[in-house]
C-alpha atoms as a PDB file:
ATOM      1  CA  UNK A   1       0.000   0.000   0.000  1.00  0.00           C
ATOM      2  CA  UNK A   2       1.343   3.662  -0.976  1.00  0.00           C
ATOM      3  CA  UNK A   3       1.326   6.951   0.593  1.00  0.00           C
ATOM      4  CA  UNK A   4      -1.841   9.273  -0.621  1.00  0.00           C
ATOM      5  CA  UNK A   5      -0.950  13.069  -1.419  1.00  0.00           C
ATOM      6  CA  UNK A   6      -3.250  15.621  -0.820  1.00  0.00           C
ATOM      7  CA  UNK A   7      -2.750  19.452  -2.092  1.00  0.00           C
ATOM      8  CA  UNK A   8      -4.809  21.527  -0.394  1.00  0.00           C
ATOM      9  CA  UNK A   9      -5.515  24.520  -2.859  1.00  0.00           C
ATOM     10  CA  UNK A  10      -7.796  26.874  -0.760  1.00  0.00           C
ATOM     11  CA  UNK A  11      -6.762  28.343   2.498  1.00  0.00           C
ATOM     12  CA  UNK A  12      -7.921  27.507   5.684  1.00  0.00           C
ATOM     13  CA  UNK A  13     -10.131  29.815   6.869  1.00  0.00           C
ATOM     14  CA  UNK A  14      -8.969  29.395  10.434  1.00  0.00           C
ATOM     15  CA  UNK A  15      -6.375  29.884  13.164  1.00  0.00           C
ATOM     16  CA  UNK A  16      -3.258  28.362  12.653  1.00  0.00           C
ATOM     17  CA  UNK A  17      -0.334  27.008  14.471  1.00  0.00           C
ATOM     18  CA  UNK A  18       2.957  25.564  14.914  1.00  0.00           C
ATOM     19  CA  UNK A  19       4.963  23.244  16.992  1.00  0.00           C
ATOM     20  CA  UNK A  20       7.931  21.277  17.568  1.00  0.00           C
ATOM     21  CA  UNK A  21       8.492  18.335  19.604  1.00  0.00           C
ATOM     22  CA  UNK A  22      11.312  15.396  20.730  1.00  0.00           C
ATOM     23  CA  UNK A  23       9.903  12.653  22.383  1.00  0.00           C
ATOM     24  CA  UNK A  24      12.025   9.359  23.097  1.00  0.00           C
ATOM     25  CA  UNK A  25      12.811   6.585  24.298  1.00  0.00           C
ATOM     26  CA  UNK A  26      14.236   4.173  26.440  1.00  0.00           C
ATOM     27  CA  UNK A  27      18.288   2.926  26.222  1.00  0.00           C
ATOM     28  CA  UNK A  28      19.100  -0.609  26.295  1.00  0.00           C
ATOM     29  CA  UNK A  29      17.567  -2.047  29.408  1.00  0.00           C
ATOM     30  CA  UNK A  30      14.196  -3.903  28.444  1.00  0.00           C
ATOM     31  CA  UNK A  31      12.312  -2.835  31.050  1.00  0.00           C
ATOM     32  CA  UNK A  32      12.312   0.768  30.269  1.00  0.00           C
ATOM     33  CA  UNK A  33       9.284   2.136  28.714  1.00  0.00           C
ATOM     34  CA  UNK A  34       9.950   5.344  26.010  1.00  0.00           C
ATOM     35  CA  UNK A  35      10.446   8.583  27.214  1.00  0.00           C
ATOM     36  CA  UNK A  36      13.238  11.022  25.815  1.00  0.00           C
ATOM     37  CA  UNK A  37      17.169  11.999  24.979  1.00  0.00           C
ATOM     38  CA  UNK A  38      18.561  15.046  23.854  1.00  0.00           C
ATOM     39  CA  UNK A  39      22.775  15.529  23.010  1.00  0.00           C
ATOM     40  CA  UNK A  40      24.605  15.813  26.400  1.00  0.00           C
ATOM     41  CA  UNK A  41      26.499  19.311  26.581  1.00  0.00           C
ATOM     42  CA  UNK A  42      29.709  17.278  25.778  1.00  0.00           C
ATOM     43  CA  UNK A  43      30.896  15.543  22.718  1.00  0.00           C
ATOM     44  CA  UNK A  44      29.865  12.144  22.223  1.00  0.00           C
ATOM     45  CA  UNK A  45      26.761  12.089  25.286  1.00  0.00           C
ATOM     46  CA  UNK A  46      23.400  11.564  25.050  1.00  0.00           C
ATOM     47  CA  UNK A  47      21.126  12.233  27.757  1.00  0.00           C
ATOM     48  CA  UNK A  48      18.132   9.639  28.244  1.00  0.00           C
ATOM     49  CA  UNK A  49      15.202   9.733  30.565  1.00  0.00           C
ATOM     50  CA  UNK A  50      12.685   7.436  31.539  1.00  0.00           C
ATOM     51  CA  UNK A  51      10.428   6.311  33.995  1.00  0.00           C
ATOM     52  CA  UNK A  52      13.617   4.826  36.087  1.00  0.00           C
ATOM     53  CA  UNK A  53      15.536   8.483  35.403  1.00  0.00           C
ATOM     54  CA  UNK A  54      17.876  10.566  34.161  1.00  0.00           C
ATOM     55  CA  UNK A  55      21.252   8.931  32.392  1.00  0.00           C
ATOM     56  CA  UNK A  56      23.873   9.926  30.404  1.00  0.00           C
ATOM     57  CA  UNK A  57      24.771   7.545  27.806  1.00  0.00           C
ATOM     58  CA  UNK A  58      27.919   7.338  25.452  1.00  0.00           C
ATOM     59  CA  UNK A  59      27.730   8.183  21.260  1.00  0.00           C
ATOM     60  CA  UNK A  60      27.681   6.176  19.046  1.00  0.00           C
ATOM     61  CA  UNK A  61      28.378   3.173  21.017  1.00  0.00           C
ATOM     62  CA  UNK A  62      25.189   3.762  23.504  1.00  0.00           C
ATOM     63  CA  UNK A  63      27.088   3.190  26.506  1.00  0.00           C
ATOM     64  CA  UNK A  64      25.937   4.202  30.016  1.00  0.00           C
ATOM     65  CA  UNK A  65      28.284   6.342  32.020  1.00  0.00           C
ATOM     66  CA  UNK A  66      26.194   8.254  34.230  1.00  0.00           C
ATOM     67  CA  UNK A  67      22.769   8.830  36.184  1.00  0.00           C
ATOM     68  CA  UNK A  68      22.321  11.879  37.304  1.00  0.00           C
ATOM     69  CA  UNK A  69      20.372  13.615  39.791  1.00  0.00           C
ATOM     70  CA  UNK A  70      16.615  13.322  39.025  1.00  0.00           C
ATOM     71  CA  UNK A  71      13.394  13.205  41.752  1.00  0.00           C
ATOM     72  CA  UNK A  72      10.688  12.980  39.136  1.00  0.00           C
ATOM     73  CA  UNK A  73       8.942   9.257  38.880  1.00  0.00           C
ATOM     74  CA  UNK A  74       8.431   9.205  34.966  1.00  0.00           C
ATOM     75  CA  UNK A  75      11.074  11.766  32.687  1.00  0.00           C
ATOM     76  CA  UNK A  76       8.910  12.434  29.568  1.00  0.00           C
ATOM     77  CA  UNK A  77      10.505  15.843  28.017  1.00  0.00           C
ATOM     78  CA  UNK A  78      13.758  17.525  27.861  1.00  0.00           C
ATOM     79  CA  UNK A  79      15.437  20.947  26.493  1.00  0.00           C
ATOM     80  CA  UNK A  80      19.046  22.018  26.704  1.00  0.00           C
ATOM     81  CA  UNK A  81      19.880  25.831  26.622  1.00  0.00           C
ATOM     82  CA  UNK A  82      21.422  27.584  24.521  1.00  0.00           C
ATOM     83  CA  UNK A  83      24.861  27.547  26.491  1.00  0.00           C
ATOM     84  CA  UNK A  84      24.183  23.779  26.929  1.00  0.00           C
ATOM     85  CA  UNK A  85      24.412  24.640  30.617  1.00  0.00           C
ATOM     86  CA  UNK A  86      21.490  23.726  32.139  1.00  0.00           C
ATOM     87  CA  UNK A  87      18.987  20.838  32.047  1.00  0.00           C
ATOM     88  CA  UNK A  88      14.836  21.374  31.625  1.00  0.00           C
ATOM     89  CA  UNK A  89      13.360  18.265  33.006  1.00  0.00           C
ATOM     90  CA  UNK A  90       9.838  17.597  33.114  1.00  0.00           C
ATOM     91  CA  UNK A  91       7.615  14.574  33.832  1.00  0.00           C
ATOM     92  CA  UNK A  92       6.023  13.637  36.959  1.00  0.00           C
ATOM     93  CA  UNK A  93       3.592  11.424  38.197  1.00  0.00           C
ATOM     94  CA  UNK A  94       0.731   9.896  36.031  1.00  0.00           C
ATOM     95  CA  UNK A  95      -2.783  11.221  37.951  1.00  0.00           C
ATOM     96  CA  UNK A  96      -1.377  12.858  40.330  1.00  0.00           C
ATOM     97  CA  UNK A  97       1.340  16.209  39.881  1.00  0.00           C
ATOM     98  CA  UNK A  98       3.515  17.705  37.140  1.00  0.00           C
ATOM     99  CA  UNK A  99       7.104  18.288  37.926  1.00  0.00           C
ATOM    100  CA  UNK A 100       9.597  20.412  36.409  1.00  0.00           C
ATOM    101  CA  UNK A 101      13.155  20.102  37.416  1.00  0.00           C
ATOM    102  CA  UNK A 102      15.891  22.348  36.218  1.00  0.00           C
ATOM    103  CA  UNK A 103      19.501  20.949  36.326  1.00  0.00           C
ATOM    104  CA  UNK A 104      22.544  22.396  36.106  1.00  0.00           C
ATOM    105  CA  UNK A 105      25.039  19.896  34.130  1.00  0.00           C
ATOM    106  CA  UNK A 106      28.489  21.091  35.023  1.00  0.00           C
ATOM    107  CA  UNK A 107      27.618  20.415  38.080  1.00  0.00           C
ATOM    108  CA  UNK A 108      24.988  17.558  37.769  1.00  0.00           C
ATOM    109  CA  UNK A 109      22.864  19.453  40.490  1.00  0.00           C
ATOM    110  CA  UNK A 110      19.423  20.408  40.526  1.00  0.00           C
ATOM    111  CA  UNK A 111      18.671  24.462  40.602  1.00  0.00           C
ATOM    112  CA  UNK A 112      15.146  24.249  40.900  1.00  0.00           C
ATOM    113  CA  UNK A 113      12.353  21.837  41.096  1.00  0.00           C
ATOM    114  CA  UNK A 114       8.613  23.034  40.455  1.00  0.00           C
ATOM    115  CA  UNK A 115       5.128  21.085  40.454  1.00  0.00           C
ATOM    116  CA  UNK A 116       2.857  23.389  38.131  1.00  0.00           C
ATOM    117  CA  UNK A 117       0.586  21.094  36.601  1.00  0.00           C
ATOM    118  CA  UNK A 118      -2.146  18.339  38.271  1.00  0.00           C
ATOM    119  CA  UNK A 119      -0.948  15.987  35.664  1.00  0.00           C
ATOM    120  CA  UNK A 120       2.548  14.796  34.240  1.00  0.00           C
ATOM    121  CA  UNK A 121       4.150  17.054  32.257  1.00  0.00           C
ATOM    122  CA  UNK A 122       4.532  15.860  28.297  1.00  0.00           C
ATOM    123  CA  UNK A 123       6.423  19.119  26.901  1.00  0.00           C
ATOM    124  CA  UNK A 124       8.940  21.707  27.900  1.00  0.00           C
ATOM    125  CA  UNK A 125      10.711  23.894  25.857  1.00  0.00           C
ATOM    126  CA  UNK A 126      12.691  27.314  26.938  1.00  0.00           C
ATOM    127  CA  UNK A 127      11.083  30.357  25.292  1.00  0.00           C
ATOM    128  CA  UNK A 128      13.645  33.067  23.574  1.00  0.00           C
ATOM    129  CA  UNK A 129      15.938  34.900  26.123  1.00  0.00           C
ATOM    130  CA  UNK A 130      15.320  31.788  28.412  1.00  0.00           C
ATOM    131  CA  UNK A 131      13.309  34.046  31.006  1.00  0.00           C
ATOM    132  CA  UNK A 132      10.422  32.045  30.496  1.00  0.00           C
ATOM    133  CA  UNK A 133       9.505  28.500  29.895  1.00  0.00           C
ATOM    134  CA  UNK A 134       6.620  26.895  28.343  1.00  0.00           C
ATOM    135  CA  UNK A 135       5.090  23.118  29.538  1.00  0.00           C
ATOM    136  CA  UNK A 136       2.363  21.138  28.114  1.00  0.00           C
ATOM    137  CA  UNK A 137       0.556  18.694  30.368  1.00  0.00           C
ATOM    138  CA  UNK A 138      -1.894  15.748  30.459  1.00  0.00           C
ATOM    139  CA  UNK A 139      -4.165  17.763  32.585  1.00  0.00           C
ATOM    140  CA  UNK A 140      -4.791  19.268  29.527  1.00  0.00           C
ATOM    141  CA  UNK A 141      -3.415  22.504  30.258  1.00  0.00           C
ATOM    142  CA  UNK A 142      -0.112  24.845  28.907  1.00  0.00           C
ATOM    143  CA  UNK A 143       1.570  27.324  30.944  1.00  0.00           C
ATOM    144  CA  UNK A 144       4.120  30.133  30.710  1.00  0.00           C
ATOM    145  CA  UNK A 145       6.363  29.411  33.852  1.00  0.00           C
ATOM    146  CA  UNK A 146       8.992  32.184  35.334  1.00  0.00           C
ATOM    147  CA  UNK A 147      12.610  30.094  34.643  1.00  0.00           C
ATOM    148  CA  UNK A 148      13.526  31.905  37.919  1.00  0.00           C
ATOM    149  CA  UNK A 149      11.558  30.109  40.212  1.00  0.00           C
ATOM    150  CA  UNK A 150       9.006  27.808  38.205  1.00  0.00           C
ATOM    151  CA  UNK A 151       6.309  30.004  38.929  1.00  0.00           C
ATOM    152  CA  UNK A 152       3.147  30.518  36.323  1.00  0.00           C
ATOM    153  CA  UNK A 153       3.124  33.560  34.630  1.00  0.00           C
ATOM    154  CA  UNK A 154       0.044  32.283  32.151  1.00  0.00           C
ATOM    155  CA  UNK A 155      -2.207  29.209  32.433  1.00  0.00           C
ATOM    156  CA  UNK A 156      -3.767  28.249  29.397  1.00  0.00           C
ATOM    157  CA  UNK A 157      -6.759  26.395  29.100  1.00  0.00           C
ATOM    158  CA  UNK A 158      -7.646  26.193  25.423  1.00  0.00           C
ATOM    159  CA  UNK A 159      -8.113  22.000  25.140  1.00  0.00           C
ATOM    160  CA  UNK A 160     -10.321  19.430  26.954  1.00  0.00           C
ATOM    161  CA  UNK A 161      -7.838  16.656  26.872  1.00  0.00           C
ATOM    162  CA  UNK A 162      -3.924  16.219  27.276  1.00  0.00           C
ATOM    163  CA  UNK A 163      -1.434  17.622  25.312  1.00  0.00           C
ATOM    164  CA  UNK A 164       1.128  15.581  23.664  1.00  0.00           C
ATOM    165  CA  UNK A 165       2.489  18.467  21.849  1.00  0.00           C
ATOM    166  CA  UNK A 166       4.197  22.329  22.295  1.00  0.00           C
ATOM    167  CA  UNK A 167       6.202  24.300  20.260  1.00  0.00           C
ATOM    168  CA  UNK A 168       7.084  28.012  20.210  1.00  0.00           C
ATOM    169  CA  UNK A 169       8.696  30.664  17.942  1.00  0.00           C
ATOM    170  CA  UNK A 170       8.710  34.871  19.055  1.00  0.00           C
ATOM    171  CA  UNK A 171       5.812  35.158  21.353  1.00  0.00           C
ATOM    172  CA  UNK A 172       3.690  32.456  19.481  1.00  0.00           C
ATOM    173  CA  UNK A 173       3.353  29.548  21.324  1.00  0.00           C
ATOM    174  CA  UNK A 174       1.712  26.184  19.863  1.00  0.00           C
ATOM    175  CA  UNK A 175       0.022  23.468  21.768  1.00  0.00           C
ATOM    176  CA  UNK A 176      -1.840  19.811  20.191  1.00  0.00           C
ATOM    177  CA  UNK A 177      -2.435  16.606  21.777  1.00  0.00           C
ATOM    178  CA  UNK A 178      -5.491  14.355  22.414  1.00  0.00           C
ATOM    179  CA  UNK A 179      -8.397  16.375  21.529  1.00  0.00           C
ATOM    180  CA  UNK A 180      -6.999  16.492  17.529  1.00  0.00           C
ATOM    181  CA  UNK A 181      -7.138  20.533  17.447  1.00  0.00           C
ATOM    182  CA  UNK A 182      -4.068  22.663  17.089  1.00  0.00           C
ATOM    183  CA  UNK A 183      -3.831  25.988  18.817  1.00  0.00           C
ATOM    184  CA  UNK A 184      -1.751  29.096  18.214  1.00  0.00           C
ATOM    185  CA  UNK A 185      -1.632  31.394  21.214  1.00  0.00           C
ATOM    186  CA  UNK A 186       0.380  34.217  22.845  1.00  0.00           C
ATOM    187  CA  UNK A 187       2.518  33.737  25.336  1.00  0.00           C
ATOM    188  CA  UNK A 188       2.331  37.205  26.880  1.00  0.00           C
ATOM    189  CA  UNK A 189      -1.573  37.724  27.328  1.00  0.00           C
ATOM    190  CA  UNK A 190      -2.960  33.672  26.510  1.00  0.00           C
ATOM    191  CA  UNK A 191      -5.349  34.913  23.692  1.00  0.00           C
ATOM    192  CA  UNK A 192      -5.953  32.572  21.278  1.00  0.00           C
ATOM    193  CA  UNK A 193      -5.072  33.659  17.545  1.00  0.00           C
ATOM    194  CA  UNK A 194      -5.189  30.877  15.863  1.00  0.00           C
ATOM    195  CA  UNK A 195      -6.943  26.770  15.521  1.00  0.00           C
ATOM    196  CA  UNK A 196      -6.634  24.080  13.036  1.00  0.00           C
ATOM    197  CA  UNK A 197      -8.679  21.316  13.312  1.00  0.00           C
ATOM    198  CA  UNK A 198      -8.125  19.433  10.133  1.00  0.00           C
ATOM    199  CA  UNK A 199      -7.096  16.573  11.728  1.00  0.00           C
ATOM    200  CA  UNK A 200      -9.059  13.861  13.070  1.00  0.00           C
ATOM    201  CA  UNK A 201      -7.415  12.271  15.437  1.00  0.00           C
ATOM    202  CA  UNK A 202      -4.717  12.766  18.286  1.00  0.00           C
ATOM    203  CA  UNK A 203      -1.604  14.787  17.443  1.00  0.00           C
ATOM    204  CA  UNK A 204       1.285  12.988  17.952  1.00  0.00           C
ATOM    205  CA  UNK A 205       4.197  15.913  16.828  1.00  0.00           C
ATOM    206  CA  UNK A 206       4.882  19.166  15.741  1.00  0.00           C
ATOM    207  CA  UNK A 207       7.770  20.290  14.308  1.00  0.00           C
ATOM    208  CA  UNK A 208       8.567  24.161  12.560  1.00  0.00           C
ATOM    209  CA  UNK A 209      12.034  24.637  11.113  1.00  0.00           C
ATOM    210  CA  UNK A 210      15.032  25.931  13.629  1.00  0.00           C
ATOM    211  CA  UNK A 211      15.806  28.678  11.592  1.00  0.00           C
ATOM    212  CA  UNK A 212      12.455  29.547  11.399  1.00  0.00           C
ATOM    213  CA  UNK A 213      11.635  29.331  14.963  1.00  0.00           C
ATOM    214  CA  UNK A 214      13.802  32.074  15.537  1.00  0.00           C
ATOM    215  CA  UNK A 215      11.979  35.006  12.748  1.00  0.00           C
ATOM    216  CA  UNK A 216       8.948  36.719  13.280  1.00  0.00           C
ATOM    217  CA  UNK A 217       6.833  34.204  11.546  1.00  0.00           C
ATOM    218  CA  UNK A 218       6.578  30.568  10.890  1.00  0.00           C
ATOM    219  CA  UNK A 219       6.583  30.401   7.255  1.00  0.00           C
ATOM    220  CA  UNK A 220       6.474  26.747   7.340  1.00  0.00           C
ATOM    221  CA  UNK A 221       5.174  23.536  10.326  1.00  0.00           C
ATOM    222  CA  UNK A 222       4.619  20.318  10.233  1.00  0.00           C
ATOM    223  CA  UNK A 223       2.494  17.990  12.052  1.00  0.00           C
ATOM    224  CA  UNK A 224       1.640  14.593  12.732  1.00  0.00           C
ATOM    225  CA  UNK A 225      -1.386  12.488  13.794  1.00  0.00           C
ATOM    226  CA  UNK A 226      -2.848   9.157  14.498  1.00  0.00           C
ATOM    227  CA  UNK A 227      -5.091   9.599  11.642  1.00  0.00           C
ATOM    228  CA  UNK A 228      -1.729   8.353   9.804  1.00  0.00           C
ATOM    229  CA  UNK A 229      -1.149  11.504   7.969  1.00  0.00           C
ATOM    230  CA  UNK A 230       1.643  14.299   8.249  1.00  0.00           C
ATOM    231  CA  UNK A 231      -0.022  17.638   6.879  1.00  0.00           C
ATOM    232  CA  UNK A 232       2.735  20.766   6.103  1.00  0.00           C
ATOM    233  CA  UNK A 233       0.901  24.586   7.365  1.00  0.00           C
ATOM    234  CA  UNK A 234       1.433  28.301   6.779  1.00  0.00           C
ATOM    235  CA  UNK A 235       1.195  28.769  10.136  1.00  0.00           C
ATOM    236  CA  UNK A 236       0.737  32.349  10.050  1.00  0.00           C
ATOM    237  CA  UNK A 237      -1.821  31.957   7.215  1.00  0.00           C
ATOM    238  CA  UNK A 238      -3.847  29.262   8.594  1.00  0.00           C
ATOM    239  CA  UNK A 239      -3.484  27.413   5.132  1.00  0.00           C
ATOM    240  CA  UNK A 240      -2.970  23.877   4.494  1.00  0.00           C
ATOM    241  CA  UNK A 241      -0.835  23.596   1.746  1.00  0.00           C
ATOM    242  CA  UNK A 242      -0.663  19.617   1.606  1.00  0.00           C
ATOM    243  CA  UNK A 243      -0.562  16.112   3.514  1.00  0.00           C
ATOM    244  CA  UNK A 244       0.454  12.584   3.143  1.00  0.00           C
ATOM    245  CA  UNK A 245      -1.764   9.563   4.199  1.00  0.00           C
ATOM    246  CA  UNK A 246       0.882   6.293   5.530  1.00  0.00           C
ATOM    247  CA  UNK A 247       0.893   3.053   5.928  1.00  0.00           C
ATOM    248  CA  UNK A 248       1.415   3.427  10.030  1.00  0.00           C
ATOM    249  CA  UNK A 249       0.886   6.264  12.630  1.00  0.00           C
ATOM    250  CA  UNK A 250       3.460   8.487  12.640  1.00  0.00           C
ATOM    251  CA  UNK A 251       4.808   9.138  16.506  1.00  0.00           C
ATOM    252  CA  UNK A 252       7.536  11.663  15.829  1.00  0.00           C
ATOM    253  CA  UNK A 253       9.094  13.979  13.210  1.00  0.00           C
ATOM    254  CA  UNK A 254      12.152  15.956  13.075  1.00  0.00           C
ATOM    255  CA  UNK A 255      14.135  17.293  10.004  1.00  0.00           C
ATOM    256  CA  UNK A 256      18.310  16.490   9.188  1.00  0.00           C
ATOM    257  CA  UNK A 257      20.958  18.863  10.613  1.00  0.00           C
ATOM    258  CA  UNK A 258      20.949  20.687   6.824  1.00  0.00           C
ATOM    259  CA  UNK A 259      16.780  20.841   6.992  1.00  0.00           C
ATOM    260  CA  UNK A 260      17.247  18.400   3.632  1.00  0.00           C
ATOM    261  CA  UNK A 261      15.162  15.751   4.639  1.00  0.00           C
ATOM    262  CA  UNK A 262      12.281  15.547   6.696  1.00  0.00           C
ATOM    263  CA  UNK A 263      12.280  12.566   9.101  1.00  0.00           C
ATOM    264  CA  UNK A 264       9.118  10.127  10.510  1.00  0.00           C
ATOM    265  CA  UNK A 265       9.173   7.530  13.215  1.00  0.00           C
ATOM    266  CA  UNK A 266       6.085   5.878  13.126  1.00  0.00           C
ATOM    267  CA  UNK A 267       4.157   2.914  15.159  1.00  0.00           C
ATOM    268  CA  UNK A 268       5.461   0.122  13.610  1.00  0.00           C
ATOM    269  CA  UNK A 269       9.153   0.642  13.706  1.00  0.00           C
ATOM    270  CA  UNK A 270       9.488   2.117  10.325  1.00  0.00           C
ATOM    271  CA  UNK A 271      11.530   5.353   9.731  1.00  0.00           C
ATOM    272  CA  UNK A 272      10.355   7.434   6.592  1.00  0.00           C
ATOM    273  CA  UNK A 273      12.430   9.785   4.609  1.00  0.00           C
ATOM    274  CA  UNK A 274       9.820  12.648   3.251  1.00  0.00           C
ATOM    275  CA  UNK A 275      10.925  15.476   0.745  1.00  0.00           C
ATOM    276  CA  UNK A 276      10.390  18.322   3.026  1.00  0.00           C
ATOM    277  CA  UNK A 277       8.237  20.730   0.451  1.00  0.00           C
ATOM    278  CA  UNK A 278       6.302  18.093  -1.599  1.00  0.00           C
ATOM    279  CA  UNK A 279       6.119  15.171   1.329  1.00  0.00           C
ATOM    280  CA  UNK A 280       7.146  12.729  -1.276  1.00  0.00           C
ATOM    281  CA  UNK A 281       8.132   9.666   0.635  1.00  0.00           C
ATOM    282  CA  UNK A 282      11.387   8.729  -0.878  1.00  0.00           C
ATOM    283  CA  UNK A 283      12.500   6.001   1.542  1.00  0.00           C
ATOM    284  CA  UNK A 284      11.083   3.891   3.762  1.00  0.00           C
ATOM    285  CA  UNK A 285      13.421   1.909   6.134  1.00  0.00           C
ATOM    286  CA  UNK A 286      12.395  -0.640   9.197  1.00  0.00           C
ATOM    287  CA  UNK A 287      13.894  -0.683  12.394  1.00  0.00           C
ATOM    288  CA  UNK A 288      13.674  -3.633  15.361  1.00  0.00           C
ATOM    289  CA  UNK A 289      13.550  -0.484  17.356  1.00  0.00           C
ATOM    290  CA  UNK A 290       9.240  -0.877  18.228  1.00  0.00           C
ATOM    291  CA  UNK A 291       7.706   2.342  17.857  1.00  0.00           C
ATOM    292  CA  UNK A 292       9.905   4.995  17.379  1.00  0.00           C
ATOM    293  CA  UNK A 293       9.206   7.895  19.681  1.00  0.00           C
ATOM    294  CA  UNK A 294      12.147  10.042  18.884  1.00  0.00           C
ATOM    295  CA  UNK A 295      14.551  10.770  16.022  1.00  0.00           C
ATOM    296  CA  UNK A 296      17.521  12.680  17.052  1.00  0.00           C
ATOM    297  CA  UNK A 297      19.937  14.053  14.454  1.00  0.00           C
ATOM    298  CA  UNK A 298      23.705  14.055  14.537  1.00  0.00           C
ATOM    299  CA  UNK A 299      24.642  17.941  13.445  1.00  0.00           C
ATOM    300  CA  UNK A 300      27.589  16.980  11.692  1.00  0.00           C
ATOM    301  CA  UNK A 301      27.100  13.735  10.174  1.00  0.00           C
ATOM    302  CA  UNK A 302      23.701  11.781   8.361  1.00  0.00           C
ATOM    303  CA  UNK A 303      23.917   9.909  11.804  1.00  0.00           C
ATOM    304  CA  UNK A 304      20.453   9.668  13.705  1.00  0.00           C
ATOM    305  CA  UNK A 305      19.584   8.546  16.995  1.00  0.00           C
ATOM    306  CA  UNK A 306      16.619   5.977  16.613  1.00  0.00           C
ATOM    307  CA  UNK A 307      14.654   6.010  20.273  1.00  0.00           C
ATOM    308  CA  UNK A 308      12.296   3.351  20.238  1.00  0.00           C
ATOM    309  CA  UNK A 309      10.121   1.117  22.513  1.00  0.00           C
ATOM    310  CA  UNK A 310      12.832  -1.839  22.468  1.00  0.00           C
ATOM    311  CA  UNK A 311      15.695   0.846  23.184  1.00  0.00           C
ATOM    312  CA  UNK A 312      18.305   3.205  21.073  1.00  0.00           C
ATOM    313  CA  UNK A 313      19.507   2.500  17.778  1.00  0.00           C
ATOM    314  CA  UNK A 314      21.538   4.150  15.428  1.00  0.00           C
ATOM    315  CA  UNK A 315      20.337   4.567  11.813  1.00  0.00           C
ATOM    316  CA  UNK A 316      21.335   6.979   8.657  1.00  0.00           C
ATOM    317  CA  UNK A 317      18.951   9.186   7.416  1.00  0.00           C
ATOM    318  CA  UNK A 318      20.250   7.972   3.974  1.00  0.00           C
ATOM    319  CA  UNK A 319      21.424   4.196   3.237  1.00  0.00           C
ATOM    320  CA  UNK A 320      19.328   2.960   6.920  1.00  0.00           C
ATOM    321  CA  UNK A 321      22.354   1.481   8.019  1.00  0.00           C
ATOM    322  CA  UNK A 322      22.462   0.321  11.253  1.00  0.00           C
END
């Protein structure tokens, strides 16, 4: 069965929105469940978390060589800073609290630990200046948190179900997850100025360009869904300009280090190589990874970092070597 490819030639008379996302997975221990990784602040590290922590684990040979300082029960999001510094940490404890823990990796001690949410949190990212953070939760909430101290500065309360999804770029923040419906809103005053509801089912990623996430406007965002497609947005527009229909849910997206190639892990272990502008799948390669929760690029090499439900693997976003 092949891909289906949609144009979309009107706009979308509606809000927009835009996202990003890394979700991952669990190292080599069976027992671990997914969760996430992000490149340690040093060469050759990779940082995992999980429901049993916080590790740092060798690249590329995927060896563990640290665990580091983490109180939270389940790890399910992290984000470096710019200076690769310090640690955002967020996860928490299913049904009952949302904890945020900032740590400060020189060091390998923890600055600040905040509960803000009822519910685990699924996202963090640092907003620009790194002031301010943004979380997305599965009490179905988003919030604009003070990096200071982990206090709220907004709480947003534009879905009914959790969020699985949050990305930001200027003061445009971008939250999806459960309920299907995308949501651009600002992250000084929480109004709402944009919704896309196109898809229908849960959003599983967003993803907007780096260098776009640091202009004025999004000229271009992807997103994912278990309806099985990936759909590329004007953001700013509120247009649909295409989509894709697979053969399997896709979990996560992410684009090469040279924004060449844009990258799907999906449900059933496959990784899918899509032609950024047209979403032409070019390659489709499988994995005995499970479902792939996270796809983390090397920046200096076609290297990836496969996170999936049976552990890390390493893959090529060209040949599929492993």
């Amino acid at each position: 069965m092949n891909p289906t490819y949609f144009t979309a030639a009107q706009p979308i008379m509606r809000p927009a929105f835009f996202a990003l996302l890394l979700c991952c997975c669990s190292p080599t221990a069976a027992q671990l469940r997914p969760a996430v990784a992000a490149w340690g602040p040093e060469p050759g590290t990779v940082l995992v978390g999980s429901q049993s922590g916080l590790q740092t684990y060798s690249w590329p040979a995927l060896q563990l060589l640290k665990t580091l300082d983490c109180p939270l029960e389940t790890v399910l999001s992290l984000s470096l800073s710019a200076n690769r510094q310090q640690l955002l940490v967020a996860g928490g404890t299913a049904g009952e609290t949302g904890q945020l823990q900032i740590l400060d990796l020189p060091s390998g001690r923890s600055t600040r630990l905040a509960s803000p949410h009822s519910d685990r949190i699924t996202r963090v990212q640092w907003l620009p200046q790194e002031q301010l953070l943004l979380t997305a939760s599965d009490d179905g909430t988003a919030a604009v948190l003070n990096a200071a101290d982990g206090t709220p500065v907004q709480r947003i309360t534009l879905h009914a179900k959790p969020l699985l999804a949050l990305a930001c770029y200027q003061q445009t923040a971008v939250t999806a997850g459960m309920d299907g419906i995308i949501r651009l809103w600002h992250t000084q005053n929480g109004q709402l100025l944009r919704t896309l509801d196109n898809h229908t089912a849960p959003i599983t990623a967003l993803l907007i360009p780096h260098t776009a996430a640091n202009t004025d406007s999004a000229p271009s965002m992807y997103s994912a869904s278990r309806d099985r497609t990936v759909r590329l947005w004007q953001p700013d527009r509120g247009r649909l300009v295409r989509f894709v229909r697979l053969n399997s849910v896709p979990e996560c997206l992410t684009l090469t280090s040279d924004g060449s190639l844009l990258l799907a892990g999906c449900s059933d272990g496959s990784l899918l190589t899509l032609q950024p502008t047209t979403l032409q799948v070019l390659q489709t390669q499988q994995s005995d990874a499970g479902t792939i929760c996270a796809i983390l690029p090397t920046p200096d090499s076609d290297d990836l970092l496969i996170c999936g439900s049976n552990g890390l693997r390493r893959m090529t976003a060209r040949t599929g070597e492993q």
